[in-house]
C-alpha atoms as a PDB file:
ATOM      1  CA  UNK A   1     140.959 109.898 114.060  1.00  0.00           C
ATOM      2  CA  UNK A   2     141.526 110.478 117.778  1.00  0.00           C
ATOM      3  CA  UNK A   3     139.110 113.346 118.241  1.00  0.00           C
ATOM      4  CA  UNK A   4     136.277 110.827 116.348  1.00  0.00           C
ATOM      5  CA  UNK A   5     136.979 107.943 119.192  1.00  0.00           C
ATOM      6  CA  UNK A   6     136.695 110.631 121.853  1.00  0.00           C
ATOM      7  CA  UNK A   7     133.638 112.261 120.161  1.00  0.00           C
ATOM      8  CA  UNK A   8     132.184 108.698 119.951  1.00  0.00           C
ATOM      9  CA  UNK A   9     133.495 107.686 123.280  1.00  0.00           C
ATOM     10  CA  UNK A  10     131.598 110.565 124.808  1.00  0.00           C
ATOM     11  CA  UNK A  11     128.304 110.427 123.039  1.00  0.00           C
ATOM     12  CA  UNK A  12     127.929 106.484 124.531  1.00  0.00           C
ATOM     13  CA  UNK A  13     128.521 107.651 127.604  1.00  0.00           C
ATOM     14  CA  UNK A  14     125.847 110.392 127.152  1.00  0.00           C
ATOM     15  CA  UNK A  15     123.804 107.155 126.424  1.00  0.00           C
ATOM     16  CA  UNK A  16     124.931 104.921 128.698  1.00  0.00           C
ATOM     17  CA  UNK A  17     124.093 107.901 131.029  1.00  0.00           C
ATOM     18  CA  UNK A  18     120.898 108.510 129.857  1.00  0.00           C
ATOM     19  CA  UNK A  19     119.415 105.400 130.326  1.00  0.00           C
ATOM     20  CA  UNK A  20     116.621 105.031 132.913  1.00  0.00           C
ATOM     21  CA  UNK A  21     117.390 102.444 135.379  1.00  0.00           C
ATOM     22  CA  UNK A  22     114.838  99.317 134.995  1.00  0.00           C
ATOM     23  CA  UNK A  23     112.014  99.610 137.261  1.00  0.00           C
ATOM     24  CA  UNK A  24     111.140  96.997 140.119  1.00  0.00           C
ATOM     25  CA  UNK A  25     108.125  95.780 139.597  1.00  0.00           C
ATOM     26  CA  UNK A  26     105.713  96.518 142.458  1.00  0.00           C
ATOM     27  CA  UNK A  27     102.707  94.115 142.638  1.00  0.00           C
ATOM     28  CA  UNK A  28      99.490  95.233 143.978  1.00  0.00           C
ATOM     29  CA  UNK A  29      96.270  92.714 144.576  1.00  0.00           C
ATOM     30  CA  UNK A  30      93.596  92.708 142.917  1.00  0.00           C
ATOM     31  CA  UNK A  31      90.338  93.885 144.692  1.00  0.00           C
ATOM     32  CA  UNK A  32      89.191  95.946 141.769  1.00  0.00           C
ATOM     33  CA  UNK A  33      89.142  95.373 138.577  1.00  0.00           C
ATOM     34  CA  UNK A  34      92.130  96.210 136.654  1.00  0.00           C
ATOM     35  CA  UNK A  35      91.033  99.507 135.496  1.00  0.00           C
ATOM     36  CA  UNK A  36      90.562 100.712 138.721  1.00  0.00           C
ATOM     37  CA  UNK A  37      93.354  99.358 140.331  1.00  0.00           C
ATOM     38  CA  UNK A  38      95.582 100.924 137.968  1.00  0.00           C
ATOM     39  CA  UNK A  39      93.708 104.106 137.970  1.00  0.00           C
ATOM     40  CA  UNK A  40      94.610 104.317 141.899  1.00  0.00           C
ATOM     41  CA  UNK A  41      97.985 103.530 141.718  1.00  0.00           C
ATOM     42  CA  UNK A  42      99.771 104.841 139.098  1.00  0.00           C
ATOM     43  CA  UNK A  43      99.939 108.366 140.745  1.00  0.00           C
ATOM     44  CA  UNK A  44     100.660 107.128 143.987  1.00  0.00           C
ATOM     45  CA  UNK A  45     103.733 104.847 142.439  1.00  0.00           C
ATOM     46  CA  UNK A  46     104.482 107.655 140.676  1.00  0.00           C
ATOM     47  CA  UNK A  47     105.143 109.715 143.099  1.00  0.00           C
ATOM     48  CA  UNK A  48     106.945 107.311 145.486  1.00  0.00           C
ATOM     49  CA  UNK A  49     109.311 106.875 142.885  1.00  0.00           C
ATOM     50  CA  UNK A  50     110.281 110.161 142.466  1.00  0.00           C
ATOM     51  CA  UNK A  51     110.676 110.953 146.106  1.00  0.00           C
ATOM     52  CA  UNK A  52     112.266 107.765 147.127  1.00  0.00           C
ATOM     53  CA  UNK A  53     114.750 107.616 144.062  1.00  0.00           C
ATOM     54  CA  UNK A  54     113.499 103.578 143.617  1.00  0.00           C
ATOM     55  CA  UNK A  55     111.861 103.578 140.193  1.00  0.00           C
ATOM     56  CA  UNK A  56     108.679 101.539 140.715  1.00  0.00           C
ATOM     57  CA  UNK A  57     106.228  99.547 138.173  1.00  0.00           C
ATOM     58  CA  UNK A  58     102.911  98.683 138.672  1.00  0.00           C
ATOM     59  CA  UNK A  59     102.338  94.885 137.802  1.00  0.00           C
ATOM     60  CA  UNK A  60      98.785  93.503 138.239  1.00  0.00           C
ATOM     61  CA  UNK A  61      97.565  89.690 136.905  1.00  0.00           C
ATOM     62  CA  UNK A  62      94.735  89.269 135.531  1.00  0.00           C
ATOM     63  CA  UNK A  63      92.934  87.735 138.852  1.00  0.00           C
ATOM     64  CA  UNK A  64      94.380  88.283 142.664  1.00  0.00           C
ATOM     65  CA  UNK A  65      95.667  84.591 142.339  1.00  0.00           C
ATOM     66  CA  UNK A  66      97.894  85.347 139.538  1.00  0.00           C
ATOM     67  CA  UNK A  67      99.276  88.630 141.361  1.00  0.00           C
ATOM     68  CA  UNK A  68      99.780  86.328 144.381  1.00  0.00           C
ATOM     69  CA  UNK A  69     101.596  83.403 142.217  1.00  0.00           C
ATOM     70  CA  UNK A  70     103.766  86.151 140.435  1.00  0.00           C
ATOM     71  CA  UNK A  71     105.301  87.146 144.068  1.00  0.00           C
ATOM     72  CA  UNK A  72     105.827  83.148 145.219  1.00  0.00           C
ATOM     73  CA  UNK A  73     107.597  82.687 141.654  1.00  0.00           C
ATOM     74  CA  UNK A  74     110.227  85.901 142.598  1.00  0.00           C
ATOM     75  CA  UNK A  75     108.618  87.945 139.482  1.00  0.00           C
ATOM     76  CA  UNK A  76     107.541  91.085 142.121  1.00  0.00           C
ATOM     77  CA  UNK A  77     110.125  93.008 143.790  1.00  0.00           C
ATOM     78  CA  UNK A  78     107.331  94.961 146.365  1.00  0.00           C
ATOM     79  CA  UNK A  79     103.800  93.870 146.461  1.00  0.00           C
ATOM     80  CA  UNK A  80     100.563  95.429 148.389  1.00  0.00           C
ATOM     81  CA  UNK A  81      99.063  92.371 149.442  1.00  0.00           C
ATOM     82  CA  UNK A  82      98.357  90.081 152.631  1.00  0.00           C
ATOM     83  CA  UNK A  83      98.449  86.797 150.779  1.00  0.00           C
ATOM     84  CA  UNK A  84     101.904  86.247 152.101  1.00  0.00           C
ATOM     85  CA  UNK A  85     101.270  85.200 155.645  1.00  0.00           C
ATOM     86  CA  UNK A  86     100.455  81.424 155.215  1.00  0.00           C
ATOM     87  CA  UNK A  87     103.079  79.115 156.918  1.00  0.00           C
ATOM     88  CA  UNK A  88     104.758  78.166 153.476  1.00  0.00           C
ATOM     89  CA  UNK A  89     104.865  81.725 152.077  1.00  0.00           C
ATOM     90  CA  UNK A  90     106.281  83.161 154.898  1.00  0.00           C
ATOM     91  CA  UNK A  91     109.211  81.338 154.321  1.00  0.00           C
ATOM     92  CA  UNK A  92     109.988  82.875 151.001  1.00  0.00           C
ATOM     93  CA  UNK A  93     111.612  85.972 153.092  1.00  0.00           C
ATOM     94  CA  UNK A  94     109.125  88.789 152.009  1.00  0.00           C
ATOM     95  CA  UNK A  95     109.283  92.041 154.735  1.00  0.00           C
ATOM     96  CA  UNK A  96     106.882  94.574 155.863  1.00  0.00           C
ATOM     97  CA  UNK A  97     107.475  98.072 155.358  1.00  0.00           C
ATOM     98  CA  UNK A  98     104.135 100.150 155.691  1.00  0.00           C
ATOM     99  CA  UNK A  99     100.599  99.698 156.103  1.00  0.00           C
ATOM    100  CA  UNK A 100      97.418 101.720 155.064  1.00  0.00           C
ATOM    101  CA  UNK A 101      96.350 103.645 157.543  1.00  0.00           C
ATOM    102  CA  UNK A 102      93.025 102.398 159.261  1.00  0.00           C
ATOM    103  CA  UNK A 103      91.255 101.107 161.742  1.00  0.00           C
ATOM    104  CA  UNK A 104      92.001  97.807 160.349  1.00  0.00           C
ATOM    105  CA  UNK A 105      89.809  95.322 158.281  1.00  0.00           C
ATOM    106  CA  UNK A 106      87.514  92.678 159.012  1.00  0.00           C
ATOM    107  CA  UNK A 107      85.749  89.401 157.709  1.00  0.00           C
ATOM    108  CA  UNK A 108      82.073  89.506 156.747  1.00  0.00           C
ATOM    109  CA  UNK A 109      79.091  87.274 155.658  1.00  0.00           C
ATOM    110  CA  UNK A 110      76.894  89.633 153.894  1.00  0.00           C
ATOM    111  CA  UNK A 111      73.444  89.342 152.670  1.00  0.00           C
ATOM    112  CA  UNK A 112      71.218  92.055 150.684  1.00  0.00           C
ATOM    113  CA  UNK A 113      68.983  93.637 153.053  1.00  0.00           C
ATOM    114  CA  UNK A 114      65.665  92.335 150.980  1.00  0.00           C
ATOM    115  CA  UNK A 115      67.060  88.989 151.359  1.00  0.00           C
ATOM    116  CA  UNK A 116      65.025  86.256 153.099  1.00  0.00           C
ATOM    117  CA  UNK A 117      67.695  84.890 155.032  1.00  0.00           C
ATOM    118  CA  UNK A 118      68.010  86.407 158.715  1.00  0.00           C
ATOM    119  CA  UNK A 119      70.604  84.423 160.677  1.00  0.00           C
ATOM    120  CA  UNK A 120      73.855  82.590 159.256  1.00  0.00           C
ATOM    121  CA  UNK A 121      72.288  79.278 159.606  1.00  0.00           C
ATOM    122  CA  UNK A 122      70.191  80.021 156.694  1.00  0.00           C
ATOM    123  CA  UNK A 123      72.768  79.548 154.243  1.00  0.00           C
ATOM    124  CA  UNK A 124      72.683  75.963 154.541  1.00  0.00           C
ATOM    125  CA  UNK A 125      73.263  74.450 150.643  1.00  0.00           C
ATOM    126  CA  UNK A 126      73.331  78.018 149.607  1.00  0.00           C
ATOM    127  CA  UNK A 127      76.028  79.659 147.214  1.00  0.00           C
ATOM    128  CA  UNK A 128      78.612  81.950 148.923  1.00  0.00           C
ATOM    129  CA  UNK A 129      80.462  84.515 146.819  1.00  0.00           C
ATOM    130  CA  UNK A 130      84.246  85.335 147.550  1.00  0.00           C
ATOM    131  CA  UNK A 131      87.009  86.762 145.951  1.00  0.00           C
ATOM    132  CA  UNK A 132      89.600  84.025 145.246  1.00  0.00           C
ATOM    133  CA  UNK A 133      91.102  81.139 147.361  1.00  0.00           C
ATOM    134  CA  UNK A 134      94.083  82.701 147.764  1.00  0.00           C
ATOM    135  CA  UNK A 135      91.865  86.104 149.823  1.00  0.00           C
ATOM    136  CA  UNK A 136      92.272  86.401 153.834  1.00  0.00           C
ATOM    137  CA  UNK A 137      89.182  88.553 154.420  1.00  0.00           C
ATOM    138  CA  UNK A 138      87.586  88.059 151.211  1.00  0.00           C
ATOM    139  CA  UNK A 139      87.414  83.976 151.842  1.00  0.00           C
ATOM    140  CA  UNK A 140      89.575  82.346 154.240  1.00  0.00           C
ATOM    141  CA  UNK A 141      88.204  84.783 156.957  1.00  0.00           C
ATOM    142  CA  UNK A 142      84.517  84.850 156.738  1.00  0.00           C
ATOM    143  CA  UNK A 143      84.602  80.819 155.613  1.00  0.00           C
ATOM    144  CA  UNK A 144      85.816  80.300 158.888  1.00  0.00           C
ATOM    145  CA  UNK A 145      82.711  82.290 160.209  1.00  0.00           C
ATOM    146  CA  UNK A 146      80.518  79.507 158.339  1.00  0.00           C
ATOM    147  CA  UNK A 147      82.686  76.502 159.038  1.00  0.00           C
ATOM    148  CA  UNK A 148      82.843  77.436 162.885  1.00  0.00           C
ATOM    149  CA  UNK A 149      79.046  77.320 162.972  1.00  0.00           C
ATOM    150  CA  UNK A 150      78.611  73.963 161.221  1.00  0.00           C
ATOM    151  CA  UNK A 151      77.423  75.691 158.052  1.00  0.00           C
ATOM    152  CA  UNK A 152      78.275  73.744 154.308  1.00  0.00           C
ATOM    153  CA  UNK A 153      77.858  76.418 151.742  1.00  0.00           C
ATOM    154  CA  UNK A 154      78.702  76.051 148.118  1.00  0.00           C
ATOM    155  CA  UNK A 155      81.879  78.715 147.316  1.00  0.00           C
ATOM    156  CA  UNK A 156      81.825  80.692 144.310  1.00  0.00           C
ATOM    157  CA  UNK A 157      85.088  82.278 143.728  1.00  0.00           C
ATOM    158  CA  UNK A 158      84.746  85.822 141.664  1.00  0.00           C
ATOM    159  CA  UNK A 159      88.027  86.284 140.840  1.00  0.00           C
ATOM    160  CA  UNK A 160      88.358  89.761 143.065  1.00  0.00           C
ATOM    161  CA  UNK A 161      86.340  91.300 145.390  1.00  0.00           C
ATOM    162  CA  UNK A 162      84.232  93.620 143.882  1.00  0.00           C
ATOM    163  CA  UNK A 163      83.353  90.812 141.329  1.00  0.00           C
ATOM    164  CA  UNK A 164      81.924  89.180 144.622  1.00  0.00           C
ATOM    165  CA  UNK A 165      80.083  91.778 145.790  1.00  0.00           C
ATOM    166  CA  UNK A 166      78.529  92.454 142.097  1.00  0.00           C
ATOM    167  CA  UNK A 167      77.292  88.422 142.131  1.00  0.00           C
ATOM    168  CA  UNK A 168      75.443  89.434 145.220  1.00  0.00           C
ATOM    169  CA  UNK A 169      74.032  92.683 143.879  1.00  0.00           C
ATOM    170  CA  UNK A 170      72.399  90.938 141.195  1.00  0.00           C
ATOM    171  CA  UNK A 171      71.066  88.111 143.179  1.00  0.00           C
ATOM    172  CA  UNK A 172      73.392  85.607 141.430  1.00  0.00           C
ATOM    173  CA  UNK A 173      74.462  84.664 145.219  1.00  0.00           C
ATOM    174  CA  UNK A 174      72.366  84.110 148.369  1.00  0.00           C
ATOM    175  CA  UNK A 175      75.575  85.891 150.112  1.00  0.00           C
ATOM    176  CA  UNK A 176      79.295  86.957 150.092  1.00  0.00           C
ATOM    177  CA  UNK A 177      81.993  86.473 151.809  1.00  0.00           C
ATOM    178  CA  UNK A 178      84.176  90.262 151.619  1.00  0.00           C
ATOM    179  CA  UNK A 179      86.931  92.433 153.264  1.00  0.00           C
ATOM    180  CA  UNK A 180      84.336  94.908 155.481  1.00  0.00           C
ATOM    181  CA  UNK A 181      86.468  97.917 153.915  1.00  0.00           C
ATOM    182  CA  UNK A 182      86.173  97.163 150.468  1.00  0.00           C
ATOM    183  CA  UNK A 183      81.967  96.390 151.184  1.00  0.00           C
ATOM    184  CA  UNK A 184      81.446  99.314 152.452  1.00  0.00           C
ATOM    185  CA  UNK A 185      83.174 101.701 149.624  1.00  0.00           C
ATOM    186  CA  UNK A 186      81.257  99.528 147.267  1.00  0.00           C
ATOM    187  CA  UNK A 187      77.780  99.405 148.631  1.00  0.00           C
ATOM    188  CA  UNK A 188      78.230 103.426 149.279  1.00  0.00           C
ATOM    189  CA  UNK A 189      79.372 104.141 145.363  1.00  0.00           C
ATOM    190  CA  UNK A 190      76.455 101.588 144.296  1.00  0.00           C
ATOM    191  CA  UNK A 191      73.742 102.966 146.729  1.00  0.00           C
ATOM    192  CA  UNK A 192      73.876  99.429 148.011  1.00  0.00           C
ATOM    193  CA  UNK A 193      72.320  98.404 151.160  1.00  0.00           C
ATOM    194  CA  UNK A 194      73.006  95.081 152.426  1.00  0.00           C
ATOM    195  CA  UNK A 195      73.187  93.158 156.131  1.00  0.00           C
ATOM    196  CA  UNK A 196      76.481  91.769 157.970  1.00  0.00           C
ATOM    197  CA  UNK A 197      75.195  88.247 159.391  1.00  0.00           C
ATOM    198  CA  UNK A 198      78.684  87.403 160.838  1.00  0.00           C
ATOM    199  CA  UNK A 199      82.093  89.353 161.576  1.00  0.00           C
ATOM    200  CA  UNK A 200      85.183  88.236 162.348  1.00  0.00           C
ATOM    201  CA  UNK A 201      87.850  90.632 164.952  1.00  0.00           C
ATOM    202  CA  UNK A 202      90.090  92.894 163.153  1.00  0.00           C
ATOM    203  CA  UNK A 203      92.906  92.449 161.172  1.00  0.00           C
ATOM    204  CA  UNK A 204      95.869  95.089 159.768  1.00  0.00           C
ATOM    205  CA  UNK A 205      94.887  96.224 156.405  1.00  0.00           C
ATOM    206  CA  UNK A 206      97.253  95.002 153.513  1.00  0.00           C
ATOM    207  CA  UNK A 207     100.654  95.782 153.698  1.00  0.00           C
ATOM    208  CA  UNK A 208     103.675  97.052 151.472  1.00  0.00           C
ATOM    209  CA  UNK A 209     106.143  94.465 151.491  1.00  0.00           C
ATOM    210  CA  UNK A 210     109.712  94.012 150.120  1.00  0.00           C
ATOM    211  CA  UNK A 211     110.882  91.121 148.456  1.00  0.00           C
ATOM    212  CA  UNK A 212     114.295  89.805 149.800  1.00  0.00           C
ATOM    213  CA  UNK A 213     116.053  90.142 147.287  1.00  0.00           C
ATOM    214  CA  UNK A 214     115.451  93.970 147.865  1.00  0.00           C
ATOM    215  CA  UNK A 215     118.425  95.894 149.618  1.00  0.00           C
ATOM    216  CA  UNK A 216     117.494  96.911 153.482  1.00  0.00           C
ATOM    217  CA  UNK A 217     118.373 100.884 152.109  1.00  0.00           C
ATOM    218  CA  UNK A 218     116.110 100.621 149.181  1.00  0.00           C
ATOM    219  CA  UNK A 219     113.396  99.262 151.542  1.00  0.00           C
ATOM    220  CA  UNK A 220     113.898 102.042 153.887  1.00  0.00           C
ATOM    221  CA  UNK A 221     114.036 104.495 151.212  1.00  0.00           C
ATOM    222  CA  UNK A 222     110.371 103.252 149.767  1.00  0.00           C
ATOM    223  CA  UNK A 223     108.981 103.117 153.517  1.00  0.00           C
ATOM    224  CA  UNK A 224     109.560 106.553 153.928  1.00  0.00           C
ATOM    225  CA  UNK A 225     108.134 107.638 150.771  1.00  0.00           C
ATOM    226  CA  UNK A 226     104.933 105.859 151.558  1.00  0.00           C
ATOM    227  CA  UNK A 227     104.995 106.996 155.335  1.00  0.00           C
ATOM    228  CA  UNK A 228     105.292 110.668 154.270  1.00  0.00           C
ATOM    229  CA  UNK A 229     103.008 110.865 151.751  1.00  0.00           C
ATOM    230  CA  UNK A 230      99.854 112.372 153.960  1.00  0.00           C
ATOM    231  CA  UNK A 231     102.271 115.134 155.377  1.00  0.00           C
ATOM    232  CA  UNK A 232     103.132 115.861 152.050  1.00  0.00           C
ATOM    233  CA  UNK A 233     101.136 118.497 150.392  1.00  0.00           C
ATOM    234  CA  UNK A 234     101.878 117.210 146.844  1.00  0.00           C
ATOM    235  CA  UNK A 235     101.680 113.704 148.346  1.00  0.00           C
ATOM    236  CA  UNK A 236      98.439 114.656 149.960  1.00  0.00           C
ATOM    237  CA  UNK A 237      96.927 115.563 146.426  1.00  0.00           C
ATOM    238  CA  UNK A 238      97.906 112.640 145.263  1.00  0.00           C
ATOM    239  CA  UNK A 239      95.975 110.559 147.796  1.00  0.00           C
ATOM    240  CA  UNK A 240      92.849 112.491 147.765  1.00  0.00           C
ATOM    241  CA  UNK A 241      93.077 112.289 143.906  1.00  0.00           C
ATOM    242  CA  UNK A 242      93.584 108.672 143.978  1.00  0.00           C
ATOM    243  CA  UNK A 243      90.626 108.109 146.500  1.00  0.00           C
ATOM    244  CA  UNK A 244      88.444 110.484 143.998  1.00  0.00           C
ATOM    245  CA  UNK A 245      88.943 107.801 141.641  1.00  0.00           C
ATOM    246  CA  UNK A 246      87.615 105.123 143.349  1.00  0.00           C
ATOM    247  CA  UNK A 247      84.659 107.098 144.737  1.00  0.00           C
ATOM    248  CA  UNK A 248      85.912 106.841 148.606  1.00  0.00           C
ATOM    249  CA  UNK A 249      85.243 109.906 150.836  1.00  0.00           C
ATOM    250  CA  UNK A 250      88.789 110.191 152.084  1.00  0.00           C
ATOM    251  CA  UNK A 251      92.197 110.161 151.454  1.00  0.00           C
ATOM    252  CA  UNK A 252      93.730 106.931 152.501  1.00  0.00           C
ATOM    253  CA  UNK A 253      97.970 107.665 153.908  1.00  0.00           C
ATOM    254  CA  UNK A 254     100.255 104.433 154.655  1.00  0.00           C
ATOM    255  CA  UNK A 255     101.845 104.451 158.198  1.00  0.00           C
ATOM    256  CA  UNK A 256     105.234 102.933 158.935  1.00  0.00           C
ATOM    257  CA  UNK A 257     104.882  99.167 160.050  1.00  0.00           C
ATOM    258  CA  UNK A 258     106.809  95.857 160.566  1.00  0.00           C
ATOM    259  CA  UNK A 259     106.024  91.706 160.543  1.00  0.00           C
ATOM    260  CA  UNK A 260     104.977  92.218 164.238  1.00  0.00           C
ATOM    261  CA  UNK A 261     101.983  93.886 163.166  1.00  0.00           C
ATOM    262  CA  UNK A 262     101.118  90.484 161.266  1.00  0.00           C
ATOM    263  CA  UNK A 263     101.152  88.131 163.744  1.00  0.00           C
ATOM    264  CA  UNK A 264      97.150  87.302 164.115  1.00  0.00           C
ATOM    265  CA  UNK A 265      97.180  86.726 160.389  1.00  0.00           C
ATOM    266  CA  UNK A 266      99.789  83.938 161.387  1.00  0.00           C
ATOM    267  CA  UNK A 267      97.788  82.965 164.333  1.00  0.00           C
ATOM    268  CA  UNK A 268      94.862  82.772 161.935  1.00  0.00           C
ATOM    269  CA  UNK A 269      96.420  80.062 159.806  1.00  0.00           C
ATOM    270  CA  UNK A 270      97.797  77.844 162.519  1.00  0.00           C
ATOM    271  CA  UNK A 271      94.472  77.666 163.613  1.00  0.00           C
ATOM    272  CA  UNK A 272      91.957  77.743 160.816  1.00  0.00           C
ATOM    273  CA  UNK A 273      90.107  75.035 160.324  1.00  0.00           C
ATOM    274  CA  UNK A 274      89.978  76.194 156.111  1.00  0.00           C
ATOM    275  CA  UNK A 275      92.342  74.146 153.919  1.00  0.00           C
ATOM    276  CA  UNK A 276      94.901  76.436 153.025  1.00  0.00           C
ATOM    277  CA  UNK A 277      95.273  76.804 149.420  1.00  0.00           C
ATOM    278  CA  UNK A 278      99.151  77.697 148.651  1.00  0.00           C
END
């Protein structure tokens, strides 16, 4: 009887042992559609996980709003996003660990080039694509632009920012209001061609961020992953596979970064004359 409760005793804590530890549940926003959101960063959560030891999940809703509203409710434990910056969700505690690494993004009013309309004060009474409410360059941004200038458009919220940019390649929109990063890639997969009528100064791109409920050494651990990716060779492969699958020409690394590098988003907001939607 005593060698069955030790056989027994062992096998559960083979099990016990066994068991994967639950994954957090890393949030990322939704430019793309979901298909090609996931199909960018699976491999590149993948492989964070495994060199950072911090099992990670991707969780995407079904529009950038819901993402966004998942991460105020405490149901993400990271998220890739810059929705967080608004005076009343930058209370909720959320940190910065990395950034992508560019030149940084910007706010555009884009028309088609074949498009009648020359100037931004052409788009009087005219329909405005953008992402969501809830997007800095892909509609609080670029609405500024047109509220600055005395403009009243008509907003048509896509759901994400591609969606936007689609609206205006079928004519469905006399413009768009778009992240010029995410423009760009599109109108060069697309064979696009198109005209900035107003840009706004440059912003970080989105950041990784850690909820607080996230332990300062698991933090650390997943901003070093991220950071060390692009010197990586495996990493590296990863990146440039990633990139393949959204078309882009080159790999895209995350650099090391902190809520410092956020402040003109904050600056933004406490000066905006946009309603904040939160």
């Amino acid at each position: 009887m005593r060698s069955i409760w030790i056989g027994l005793a062992m096998l559960l804590s083979a099990g016990s042992q066994a068991a994967p530890p639950t994954p957090y549940a890393f949030g990322v926003l939704n430019q793309r559609s979901l298909q090609a959101t996931a199909a960018y960063w699976n491999p590149i959560l993948s492989y964070v996980s495994a060199r950072s030891g911090v099992p990670l999940e991707l969780h995407i809703g079904r529009t950038a709003n819901e993402t966004t509203d998942r991460a105020v409710a405490g149901q993400l434990d990271f998220a890739f996003t810059n929705h967080l910056f608004t005076p009343k969700r930058e209370q909720l505690g959320w940190r910065v660990l990395a950034r992508q690494d560019s030149q940084g993004i910007r706010g555009q009013v884009v028309v088609l080039d074949s498009s009648p309309i020359k100037v931004l004060k052409d788009l009087v009474g005219e329909t405005v694509a953008f992402a969501n409410p809830y997007a800095f360059t892909g509609y609080y941004v670029p609405m500024e632009l047109l509220v600055r200038a005395g403009l009243k458009v008509a907003p048509l919220f896509s759901g994400n920012q591609e969606a936007a940019m689609g609206q205006l390649m079928s004519g469905q929109v006399a413009a768009a209001g778009v992240n010029h990063q995410v423009m760009a890639d599109f109108a060069q997969r697309r064979d696009l061609k198109y005209r900035v009528l107003a840009e706004s100064e440059p912003y970080f791109d989105l950041a990784v961020m850690a909820s607080p409920r996230i332990s300062v050494a698991d933090g650390e651990k997943v901003r070093q992953a991220f950071v060390n990716m692009a010197r990586d060779p495996e990493g590296k492969r990863v990146l440039q596979r990633a990139a393949q699958s959204l078309g882009l020409p080159a790999a895209r690394g995350f650099v090391a970064a902190d809520d410092r590098d956020y402040s003109n988003y904050r600056n933004f907001f406490r000066s905006s004359l946009v309603p904040l939607n939160e």
